[in-house]
Structures are given as C-alpha cells and as structure tokens.
N, C-alpha and C. Protein backbone atom coordinates (compact mmCIF):
# COMPACT_ATOMS: atom_id res chain seq x y z
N UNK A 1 0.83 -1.19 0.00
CA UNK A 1 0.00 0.00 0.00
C UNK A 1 0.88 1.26 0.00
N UNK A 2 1.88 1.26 0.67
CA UNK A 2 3.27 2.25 0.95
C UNK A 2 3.18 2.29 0.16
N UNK A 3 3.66 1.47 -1.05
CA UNK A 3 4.53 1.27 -2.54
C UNK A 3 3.84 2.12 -2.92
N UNK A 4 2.68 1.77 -3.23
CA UNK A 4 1.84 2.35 -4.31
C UNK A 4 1.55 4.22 -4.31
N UNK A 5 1.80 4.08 -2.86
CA UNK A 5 1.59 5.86 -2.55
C UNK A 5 2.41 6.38 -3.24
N UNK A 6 4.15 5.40 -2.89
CA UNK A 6 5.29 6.56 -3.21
C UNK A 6 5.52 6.14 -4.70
N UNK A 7 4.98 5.53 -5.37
CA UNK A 7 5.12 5.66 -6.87
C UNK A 7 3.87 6.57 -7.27
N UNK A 8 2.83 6.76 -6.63
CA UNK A 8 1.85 7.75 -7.02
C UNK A 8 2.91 9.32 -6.82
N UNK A 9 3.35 9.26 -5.88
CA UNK A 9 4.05 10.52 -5.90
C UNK A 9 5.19 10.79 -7.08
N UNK A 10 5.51 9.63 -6.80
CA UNK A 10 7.21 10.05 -8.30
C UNK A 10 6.34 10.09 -9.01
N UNK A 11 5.32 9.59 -9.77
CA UNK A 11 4.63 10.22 -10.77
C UNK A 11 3.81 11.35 -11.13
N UNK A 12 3.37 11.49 -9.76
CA UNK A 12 3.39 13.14 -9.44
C UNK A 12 4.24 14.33 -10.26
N UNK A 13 5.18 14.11 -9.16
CA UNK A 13 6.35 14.28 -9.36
C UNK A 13 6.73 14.96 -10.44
N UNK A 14 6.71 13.47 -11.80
CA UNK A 14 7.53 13.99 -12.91
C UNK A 14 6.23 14.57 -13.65
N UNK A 15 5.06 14.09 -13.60
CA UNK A 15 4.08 15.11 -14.76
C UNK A 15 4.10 16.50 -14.34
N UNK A 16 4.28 16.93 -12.93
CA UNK A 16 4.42 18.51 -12.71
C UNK A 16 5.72 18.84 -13.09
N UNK A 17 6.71 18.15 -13.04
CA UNK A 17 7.69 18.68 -13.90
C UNK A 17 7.75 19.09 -15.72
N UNK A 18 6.78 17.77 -15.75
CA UNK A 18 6.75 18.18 -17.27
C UNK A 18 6.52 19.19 -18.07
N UNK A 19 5.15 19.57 -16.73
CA UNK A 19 4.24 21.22 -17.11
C UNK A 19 4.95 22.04 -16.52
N UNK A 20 5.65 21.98 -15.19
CA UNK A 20 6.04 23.46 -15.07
C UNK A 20 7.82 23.75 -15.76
N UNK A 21 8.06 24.45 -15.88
CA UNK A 21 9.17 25.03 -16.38
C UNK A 21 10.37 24.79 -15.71
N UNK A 22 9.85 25.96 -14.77
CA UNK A 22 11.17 26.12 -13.86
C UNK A 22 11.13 25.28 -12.54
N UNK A 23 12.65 24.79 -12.50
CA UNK A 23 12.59 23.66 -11.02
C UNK A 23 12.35 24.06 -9.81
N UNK A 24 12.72 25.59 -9.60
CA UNK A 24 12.21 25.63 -8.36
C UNK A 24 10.59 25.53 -7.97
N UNK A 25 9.77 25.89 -9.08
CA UNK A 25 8.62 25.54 -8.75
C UNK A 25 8.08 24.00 -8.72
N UNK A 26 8.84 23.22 -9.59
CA UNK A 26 8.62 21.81 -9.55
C UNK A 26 9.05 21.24 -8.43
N UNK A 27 10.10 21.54 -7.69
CA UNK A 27 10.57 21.01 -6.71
C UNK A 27 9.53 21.40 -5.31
N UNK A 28 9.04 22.15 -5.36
CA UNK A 28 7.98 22.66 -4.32
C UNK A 28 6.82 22.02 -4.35
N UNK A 29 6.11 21.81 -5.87
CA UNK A 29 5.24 20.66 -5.83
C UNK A 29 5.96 19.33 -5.37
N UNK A 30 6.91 18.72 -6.03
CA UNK A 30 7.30 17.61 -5.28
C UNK A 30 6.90 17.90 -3.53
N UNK A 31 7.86 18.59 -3.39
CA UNK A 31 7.81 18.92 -1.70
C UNK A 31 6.56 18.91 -1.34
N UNK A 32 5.49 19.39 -1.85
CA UNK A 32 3.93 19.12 -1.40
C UNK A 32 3.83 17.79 -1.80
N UNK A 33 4.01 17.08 -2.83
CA UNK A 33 3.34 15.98 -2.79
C UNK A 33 3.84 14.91 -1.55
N UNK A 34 5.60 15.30 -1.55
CA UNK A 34 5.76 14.61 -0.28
C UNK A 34 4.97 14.67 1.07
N UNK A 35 4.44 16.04 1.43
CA UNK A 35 4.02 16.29 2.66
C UNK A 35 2.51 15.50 2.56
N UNK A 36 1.99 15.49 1.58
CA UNK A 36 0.69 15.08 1.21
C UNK A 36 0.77 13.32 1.52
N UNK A 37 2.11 12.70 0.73
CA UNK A 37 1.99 11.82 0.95
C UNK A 37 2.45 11.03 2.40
N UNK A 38 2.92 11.80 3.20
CA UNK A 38 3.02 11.67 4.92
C UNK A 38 1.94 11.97 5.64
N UNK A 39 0.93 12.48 5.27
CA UNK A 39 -0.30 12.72 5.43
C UNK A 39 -1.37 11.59 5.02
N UNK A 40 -0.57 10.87 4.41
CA UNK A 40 -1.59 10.09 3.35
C UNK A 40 -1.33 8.69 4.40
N UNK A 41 0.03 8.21 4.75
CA UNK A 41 0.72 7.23 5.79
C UNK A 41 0.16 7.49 6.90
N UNK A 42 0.09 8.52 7.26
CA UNK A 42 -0.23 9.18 8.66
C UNK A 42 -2.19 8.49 8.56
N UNK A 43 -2.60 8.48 7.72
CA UNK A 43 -4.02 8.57 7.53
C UNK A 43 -4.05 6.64 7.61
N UNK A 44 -3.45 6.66 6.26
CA UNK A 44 -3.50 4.67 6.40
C UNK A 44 -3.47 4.45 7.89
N UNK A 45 -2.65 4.52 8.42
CA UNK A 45 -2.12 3.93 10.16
C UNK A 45 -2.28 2.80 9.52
N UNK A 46 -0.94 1.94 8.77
CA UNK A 46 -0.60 0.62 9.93
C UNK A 46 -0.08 0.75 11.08
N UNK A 47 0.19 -0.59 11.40
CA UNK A 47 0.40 -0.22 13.13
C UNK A 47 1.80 -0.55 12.75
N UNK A 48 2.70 -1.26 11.90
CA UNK A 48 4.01 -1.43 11.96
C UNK A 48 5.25 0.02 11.24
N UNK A 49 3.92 0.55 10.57
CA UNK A 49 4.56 1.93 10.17
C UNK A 49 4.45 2.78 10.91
N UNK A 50 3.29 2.85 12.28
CA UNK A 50 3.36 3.74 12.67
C UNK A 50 4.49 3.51 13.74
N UNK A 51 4.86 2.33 13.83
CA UNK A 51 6.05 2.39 14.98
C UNK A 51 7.27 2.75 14.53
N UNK A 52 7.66 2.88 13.22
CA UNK A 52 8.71 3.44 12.83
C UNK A 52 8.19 5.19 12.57
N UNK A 53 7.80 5.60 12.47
CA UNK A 53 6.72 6.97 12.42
C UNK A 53 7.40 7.76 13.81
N UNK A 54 6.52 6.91 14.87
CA UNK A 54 6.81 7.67 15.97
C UNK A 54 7.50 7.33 16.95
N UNK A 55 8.47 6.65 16.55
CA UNK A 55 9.83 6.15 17.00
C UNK A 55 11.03 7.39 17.56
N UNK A 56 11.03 7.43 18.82
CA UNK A 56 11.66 8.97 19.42
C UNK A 56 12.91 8.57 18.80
N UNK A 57 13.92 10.04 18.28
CA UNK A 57 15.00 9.95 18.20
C UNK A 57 15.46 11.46 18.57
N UNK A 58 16.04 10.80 19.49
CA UNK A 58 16.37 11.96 20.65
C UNK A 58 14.85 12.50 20.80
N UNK A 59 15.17 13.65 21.18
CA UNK A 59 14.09 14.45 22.02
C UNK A 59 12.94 14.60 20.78
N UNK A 60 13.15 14.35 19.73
CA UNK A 60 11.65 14.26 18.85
C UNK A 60 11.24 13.06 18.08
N UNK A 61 10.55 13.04 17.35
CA UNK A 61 9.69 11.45 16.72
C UNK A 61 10.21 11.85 14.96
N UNK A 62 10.20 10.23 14.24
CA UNK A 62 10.56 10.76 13.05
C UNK A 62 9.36 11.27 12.80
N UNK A 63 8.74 11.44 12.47
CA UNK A 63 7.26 11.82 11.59
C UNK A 63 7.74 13.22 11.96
N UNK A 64 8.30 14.23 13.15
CA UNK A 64 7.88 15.44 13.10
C UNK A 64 9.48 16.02 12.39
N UNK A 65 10.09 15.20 12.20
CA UNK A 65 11.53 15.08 11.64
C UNK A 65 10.57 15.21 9.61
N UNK A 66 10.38 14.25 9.40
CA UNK A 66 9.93 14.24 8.06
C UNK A 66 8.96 15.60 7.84
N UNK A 67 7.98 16.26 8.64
CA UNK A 67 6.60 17.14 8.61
C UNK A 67 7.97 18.39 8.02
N UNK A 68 8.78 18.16 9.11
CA UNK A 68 10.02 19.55 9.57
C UNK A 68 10.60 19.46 7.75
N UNK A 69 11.31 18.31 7.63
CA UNK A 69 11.77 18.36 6.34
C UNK A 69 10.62 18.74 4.92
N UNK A 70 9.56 18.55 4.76
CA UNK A 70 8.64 18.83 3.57
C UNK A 70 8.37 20.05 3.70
N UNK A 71 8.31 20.53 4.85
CA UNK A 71 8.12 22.24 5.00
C UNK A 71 9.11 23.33 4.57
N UNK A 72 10.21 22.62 4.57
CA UNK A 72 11.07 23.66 4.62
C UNK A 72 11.44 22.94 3.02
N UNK A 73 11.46 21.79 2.33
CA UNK A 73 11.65 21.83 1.08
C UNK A 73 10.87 23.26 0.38
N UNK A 74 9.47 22.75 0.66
CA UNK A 74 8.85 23.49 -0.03
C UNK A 74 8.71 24.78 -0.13
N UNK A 75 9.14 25.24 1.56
CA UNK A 75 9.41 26.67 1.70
C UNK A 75 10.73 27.60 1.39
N UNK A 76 11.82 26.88 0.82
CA UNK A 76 13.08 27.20 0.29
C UNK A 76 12.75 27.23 -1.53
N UNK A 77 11.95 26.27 -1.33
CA UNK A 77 11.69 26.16 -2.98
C UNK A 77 10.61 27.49 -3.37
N UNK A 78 9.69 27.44 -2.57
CA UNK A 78 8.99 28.80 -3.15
C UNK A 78 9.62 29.82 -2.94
N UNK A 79 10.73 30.06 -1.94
CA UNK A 79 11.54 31.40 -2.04
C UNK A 79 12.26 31.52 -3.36
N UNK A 80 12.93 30.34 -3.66
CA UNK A 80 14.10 30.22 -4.67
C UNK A 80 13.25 31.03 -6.41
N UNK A 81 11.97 30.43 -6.46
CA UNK A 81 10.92 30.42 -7.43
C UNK A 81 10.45 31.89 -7.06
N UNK A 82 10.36 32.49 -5.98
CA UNK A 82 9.69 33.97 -6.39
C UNK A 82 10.77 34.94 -6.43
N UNK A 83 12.00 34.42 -6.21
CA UNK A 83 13.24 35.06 -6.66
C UNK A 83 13.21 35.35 -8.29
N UNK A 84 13.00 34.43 -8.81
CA UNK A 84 13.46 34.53 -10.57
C UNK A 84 12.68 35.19 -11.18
C-alpha cells in the first residue's frame, strides 16, 4: 500500500515537472506531494509503520523530523521560485 503511494508521488512528481518550467517551482510541488503523501501514511495507520513513524530519536519522533523536512523543502523552494 506504501509502494503504491510513493510511486503515485514520483509520478506526481515527474508530470508537474513536465508542465512546469522552472525547477524551483517543480521542486515545491514535489515537496507538497511529499508532505501530502506523509499525510496520506499518517491517515493509512498501519500499526508497523506507525512504529517506525513515531519512533523517538532523541528528544523528537521521526514523523515530526519528516513534517520539519517537507516544509522547509517546499518553503526554500517557493523562495528560490519567487526570486526569478
């Protein structure tokens, strides 16, 4: 079921690349589709994903490690994109 999400996303992925131009804006959709698709895991709940999910490392859980990383893809990427 994983699988299928994260190949829904690379295919995401590359058709918004196809249409948009410039990478920094493509890369920001990626970055949403990622967050979308941690949202999407987060929603499934298995119970063996969610133990790797919210598995403390150090003082925080990955899931807020991954939320932290899609945000700031996407928010470096829309800076980079309203630069040009």
């Amino acid at each position: 079921m994983i699988a299928v999400a994260l190949m829904a996303l690379a295919a995401a992925g590359f058709m918004v690349r196809a249409r948009i131009r410039s990478a920094a804006l493509a890369s920001a959709w990626v970055g949403m589709c990622f967050g979308v698709g941690i949202f999407v895991i987060e929603i499934i709940s298995l119970h063996a994903v969610d133990a790797v999910l919210y598995h403390p490392v150090g003082p925080v859980l990955v899931i807020a490690v991954l939320w932290v990383a899609a945000s700031a893809w996407v928010g470096v990427a829309a800076l980079i994109a309203a630069r040009r």
